[in-house]
Protein backbone atom coordinates (compact mmCIF):
# COMPACT_ATOMS: atom_id res chain seq x y z
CA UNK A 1 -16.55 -10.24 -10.88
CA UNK A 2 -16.09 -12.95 -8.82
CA UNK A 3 -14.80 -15.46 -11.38
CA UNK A 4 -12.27 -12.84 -12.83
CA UNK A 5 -10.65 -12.24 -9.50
CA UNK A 6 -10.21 -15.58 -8.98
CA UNK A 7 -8.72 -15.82 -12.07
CA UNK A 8 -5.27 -18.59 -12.49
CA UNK A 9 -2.32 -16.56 -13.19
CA UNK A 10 -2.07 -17.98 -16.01
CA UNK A 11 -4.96 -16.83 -17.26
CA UNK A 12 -3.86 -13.64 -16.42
CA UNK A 13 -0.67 -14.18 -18.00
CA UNK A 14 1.26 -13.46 -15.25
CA UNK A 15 4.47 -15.39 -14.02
CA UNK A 16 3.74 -17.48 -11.16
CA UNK A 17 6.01 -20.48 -9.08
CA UNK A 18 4.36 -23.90 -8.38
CA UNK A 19 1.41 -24.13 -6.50
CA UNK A 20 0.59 -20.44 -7.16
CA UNK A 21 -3.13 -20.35 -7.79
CA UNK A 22 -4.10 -17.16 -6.89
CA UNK A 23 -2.18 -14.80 -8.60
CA UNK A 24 -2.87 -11.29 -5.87
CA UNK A 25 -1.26 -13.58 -2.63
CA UNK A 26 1.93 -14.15 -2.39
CA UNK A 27 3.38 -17.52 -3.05
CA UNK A 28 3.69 -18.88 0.23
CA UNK A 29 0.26 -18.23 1.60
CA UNK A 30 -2.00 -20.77 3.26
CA UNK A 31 -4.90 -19.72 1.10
CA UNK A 32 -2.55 -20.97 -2.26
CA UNK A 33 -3.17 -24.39 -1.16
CA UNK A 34 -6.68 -24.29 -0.36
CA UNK A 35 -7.88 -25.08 -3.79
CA UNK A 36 -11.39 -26.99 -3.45
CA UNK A 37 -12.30 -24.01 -1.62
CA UNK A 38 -11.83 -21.85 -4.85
CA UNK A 39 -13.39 -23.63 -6.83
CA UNK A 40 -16.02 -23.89 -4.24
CA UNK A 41 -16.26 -20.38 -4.09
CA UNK A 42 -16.24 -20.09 -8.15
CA UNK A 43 -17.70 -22.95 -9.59
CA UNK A 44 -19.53 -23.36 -6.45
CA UNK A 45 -21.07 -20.22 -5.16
CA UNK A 46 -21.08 -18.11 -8.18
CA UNK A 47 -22.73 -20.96 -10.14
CA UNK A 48 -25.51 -21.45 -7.78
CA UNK A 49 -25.82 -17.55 -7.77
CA UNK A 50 -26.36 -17.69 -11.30
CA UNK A 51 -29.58 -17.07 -13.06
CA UNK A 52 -28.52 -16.79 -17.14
CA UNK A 53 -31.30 -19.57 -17.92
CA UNK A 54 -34.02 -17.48 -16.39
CA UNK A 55 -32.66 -14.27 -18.03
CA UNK A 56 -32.23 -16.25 -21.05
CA UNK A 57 -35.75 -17.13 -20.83
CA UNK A 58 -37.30 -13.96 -20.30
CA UNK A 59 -35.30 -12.44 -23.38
CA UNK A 60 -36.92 -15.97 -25.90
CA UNK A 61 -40.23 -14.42 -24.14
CA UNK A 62 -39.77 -11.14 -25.09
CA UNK A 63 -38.58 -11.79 -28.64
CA UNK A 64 -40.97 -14.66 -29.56
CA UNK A 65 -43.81 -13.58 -27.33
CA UNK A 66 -46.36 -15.96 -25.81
CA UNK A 67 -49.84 -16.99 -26.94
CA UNK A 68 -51.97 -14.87 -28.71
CA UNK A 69 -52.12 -11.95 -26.23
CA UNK A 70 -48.36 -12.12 -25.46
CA UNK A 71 -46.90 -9.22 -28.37
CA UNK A 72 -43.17 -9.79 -29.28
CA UNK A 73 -41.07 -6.62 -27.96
CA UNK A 74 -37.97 -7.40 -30.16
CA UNK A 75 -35.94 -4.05 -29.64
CA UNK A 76 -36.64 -4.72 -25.41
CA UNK A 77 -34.95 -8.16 -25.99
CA UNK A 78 -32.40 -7.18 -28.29
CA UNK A 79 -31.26 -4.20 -25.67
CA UNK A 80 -31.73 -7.28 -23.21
CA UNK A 81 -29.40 -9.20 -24.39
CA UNK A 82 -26.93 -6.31 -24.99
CA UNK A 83 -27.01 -5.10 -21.41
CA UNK A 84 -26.97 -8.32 -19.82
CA UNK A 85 -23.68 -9.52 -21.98
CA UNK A 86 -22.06 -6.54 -21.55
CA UNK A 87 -22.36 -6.32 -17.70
CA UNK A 88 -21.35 -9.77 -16.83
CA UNK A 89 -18.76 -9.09 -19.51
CA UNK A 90 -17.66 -5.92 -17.77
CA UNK A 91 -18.32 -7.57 -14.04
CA UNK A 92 -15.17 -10.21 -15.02
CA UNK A 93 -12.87 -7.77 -16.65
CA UNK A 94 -13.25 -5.95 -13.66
CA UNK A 95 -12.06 -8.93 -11.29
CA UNK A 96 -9.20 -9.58 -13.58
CA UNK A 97 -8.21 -6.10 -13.32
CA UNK A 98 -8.35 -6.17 -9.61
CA UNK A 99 -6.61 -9.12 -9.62
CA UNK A 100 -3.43 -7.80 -11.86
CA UNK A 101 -3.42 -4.64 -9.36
CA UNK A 102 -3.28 -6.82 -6.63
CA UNK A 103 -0.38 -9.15 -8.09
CA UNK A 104 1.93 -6.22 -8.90
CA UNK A 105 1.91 -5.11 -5.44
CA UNK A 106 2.14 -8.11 -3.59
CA UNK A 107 4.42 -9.86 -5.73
CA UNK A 108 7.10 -7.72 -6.83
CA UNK A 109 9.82 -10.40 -8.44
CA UNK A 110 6.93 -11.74 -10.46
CA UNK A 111 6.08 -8.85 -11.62
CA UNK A 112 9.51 -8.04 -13.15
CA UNK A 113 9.51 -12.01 -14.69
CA UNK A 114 6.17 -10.49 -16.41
CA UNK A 115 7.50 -7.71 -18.06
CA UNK A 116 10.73 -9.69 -18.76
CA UNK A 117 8.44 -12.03 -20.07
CA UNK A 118 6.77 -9.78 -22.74
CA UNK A 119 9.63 -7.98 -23.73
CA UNK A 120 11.15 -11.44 -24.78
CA UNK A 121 8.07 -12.67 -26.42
CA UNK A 122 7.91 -9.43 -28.39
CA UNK A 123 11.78 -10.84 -29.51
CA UNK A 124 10.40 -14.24 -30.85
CA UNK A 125 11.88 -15.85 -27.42
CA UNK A 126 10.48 -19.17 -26.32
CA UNK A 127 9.50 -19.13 -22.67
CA UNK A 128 8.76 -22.25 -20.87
CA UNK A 129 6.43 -21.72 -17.87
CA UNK A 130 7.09 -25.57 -16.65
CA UNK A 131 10.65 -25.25 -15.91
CA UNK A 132 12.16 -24.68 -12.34
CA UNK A 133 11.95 -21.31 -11.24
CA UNK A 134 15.33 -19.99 -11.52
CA UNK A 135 16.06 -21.90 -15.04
CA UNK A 136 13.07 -20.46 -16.04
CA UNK A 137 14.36 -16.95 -15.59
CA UNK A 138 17.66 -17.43 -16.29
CA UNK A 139 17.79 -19.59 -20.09
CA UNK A 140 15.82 -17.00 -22.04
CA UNK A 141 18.44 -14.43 -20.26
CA UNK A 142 15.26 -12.49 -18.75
CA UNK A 143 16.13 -8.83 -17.51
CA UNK A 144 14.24 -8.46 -13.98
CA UNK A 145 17.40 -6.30 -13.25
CA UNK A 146 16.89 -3.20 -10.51
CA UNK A 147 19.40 -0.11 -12.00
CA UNK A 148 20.94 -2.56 -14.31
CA UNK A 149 21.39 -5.48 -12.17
CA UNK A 150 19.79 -8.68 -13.06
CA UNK A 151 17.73 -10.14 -10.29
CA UNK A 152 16.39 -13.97 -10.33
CA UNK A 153 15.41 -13.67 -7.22
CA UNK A 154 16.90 -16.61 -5.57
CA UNK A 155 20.55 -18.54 -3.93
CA UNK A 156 22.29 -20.24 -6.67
CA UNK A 157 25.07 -22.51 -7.20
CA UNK A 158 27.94 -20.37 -7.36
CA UNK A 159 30.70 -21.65 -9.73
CA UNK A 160 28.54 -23.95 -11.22
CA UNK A 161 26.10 -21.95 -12.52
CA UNK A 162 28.66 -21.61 -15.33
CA UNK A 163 27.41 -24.96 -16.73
CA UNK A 164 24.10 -23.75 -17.07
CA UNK A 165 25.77 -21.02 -18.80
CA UNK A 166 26.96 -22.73 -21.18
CA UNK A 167 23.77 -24.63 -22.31
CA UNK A 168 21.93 -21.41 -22.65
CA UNK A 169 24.51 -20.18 -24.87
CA UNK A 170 24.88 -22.89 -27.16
CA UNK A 171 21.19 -23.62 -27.32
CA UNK A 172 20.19 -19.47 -27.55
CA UNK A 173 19.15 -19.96 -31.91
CA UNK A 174 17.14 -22.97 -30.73
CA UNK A 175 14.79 -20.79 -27.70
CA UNK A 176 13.16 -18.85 -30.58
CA UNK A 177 9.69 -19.61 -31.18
CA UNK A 178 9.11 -21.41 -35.18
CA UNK A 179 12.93 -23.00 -34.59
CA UNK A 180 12.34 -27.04 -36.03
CA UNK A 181 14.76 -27.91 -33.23
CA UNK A 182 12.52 -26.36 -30.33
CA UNK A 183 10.48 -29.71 -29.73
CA UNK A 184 14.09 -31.19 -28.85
CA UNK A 185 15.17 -28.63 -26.34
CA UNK A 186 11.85 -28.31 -24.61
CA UNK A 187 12.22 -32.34 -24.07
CA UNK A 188 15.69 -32.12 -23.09
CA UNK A 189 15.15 -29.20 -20.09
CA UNK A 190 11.70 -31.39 -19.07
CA UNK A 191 13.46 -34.71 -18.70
CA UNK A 192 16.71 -33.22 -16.61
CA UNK A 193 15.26 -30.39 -14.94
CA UNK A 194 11.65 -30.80 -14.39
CA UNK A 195 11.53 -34.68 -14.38
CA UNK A 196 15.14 -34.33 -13.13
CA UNK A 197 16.92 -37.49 -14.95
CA UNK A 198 19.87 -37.72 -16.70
CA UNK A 199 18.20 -40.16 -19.78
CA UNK A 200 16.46 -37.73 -22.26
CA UNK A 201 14.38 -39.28 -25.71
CA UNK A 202 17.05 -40.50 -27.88
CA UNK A 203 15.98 -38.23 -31.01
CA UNK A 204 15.97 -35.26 -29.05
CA UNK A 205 19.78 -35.96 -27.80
CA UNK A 206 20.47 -36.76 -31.30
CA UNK A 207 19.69 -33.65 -32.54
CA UNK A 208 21.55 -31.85 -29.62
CA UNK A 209 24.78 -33.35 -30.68
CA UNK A 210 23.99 -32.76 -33.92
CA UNK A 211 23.78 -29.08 -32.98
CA UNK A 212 26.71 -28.42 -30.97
CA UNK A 213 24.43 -27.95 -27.50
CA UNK A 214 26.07 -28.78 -24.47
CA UNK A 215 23.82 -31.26 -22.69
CA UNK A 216 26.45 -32.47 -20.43
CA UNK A 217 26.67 -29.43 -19.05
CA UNK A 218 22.72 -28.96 -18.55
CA UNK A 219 23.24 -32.67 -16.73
CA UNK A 220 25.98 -31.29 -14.35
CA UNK A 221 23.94 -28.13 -13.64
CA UNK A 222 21.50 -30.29 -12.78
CA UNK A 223 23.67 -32.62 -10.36
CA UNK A 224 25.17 -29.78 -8.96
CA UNK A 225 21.99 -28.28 -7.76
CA UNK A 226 21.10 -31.89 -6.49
CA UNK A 227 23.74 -31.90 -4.56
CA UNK A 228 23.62 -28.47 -3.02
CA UNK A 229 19.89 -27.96 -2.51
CA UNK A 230 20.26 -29.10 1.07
CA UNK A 231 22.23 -26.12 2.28
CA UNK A 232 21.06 -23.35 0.64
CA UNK A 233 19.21 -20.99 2.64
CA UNK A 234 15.80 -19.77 1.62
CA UNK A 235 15.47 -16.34 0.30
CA UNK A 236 12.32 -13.64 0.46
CA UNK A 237 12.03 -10.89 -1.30
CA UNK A 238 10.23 -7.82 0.02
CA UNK A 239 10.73 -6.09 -3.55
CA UNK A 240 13.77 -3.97 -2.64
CA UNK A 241 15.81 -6.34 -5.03
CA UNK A 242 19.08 -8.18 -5.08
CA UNK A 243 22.72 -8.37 -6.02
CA UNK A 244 24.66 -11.75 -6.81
CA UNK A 245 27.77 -11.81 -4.85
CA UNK A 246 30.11 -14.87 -4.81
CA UNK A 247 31.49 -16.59 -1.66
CA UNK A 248 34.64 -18.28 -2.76
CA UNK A 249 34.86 -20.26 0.33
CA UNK A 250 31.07 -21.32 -0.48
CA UNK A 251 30.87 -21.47 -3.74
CA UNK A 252 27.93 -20.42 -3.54
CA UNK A 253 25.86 -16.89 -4.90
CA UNK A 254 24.49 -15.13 -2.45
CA UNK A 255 21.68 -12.47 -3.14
CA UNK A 256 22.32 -9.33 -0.52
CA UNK A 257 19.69 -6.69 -0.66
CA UNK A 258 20.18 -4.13 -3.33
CA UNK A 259 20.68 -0.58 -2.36
């Protein structure tokens, strides 16, 4: 049970942001970061707690038997085995299902990336969990909308977000999952938005050019948000949702609280 709830969120394959490690805590909290105590507690505890090679060794007794005046009870061991399995079986599906329960209440912008998530997958959309938050909600056009609105859950560049616009659009036949030129655009978006530099692998620039995608304006996304990540406020979501409004003396998108 133990091992289930402690389950990664991917595992669970749920949406999570860096350093998320326990999937039913929020994001922020100290216990995210506390990782040699989980696997203390899993690895740790719950292995020392475990006794599968003495329960494995009863069951060899019980089918094999021992010396002449041990009889072999092959029906006990096979129900043995059966029972045993199936409740350390059952014992970790119930953590994970704790755990999911858990997640969608403390977590509620994850949660809509999740089902976002699936509904795109069920289109043949590629999703790339390594990418930045935000890009990584807003290239494969994810709907996490409350009544209609589409919520990424964070402060953006304002005006600028229309370069990143315009690289999803002209990459949107390549994000499909079996597309030859996928390897490309998943190197592209790592080298200028996870590794964050402007020089990408030659081959896989090559073939953007060759296919009309806008990399310039991925790399000017990505020096816009460079240069603006200094003064944009922090946002928290306490899963009422949010609306993008634009400041034009900013030039920046706000998120206000949805009604």
């Amino acid at each position: 049970f133990v091992m289930g709830f402690f389950a990664s969120c991917a595992t669970l394959k749920l949406a999570a942001v860096e350093g998320m490690n326990i999937p039913w805590l929020p994001p922020k909290h100290w216990f995210q970061k506390m990782t040699i105590l989980h696997k203390g507690i899993t690895t740790g505890l719950c292995g020392s707690l475990t006794t599968f090679s003495g329960w494995n060794s009863s069951m060899v007794v019980l089918l094999f038997g021992t010396g002449s005046n041990r009889p072999t009870h092959v029906i006990n061991a096979i129900f043995g085995y059966i029972i045993g399995m199936e409740v350390a079986i059952g014992s970790y599906m119930a953590g994970k299902s704790l755990a999911r329960r858990m997640y969608r209440s403390v977590n509620p912008i994850l949660v809509n990336e999740t089902d976002a998530m699936r509904a795109r997958r069920a289109e043949g959309v590629w999703l790339n969990p390594k990418l930045p938050d935000f890009e990584r909600r807003f290239l494969p056009d994810l709907d996490m909308g409350y009544n209609g609105e589409k919520d990424y859950g964070e402060v953006v560049v304002g005006y600028r977000l229309e370069y990143l616009t315009q690289w999803r659009e002209s990459t949107k036949n390549a994000r499909r999952i079996g597309n030859p030129n996928l390897p490309a655009l998943i190197a592209i978006e790592k080298a200028i938005l996870v590794d964050e530099t402007v020089t990408v692998p030659m081959d896989a620039e090559s073939i953007a050019h060759a296919n009309g995608w806008n990399i310039n304006a991925l790399r000017e996304w990505a020096r816009a948000k460079g240069m603006d990540h200094q003064r944009l406020p922090s946002v928290s979501s306490n899963g009422s949702g949010f609306k993008f409004s634009l400041s034009a003396s900013s030039g920046v998108e706000h998120l206000s609280a949805g009604n």
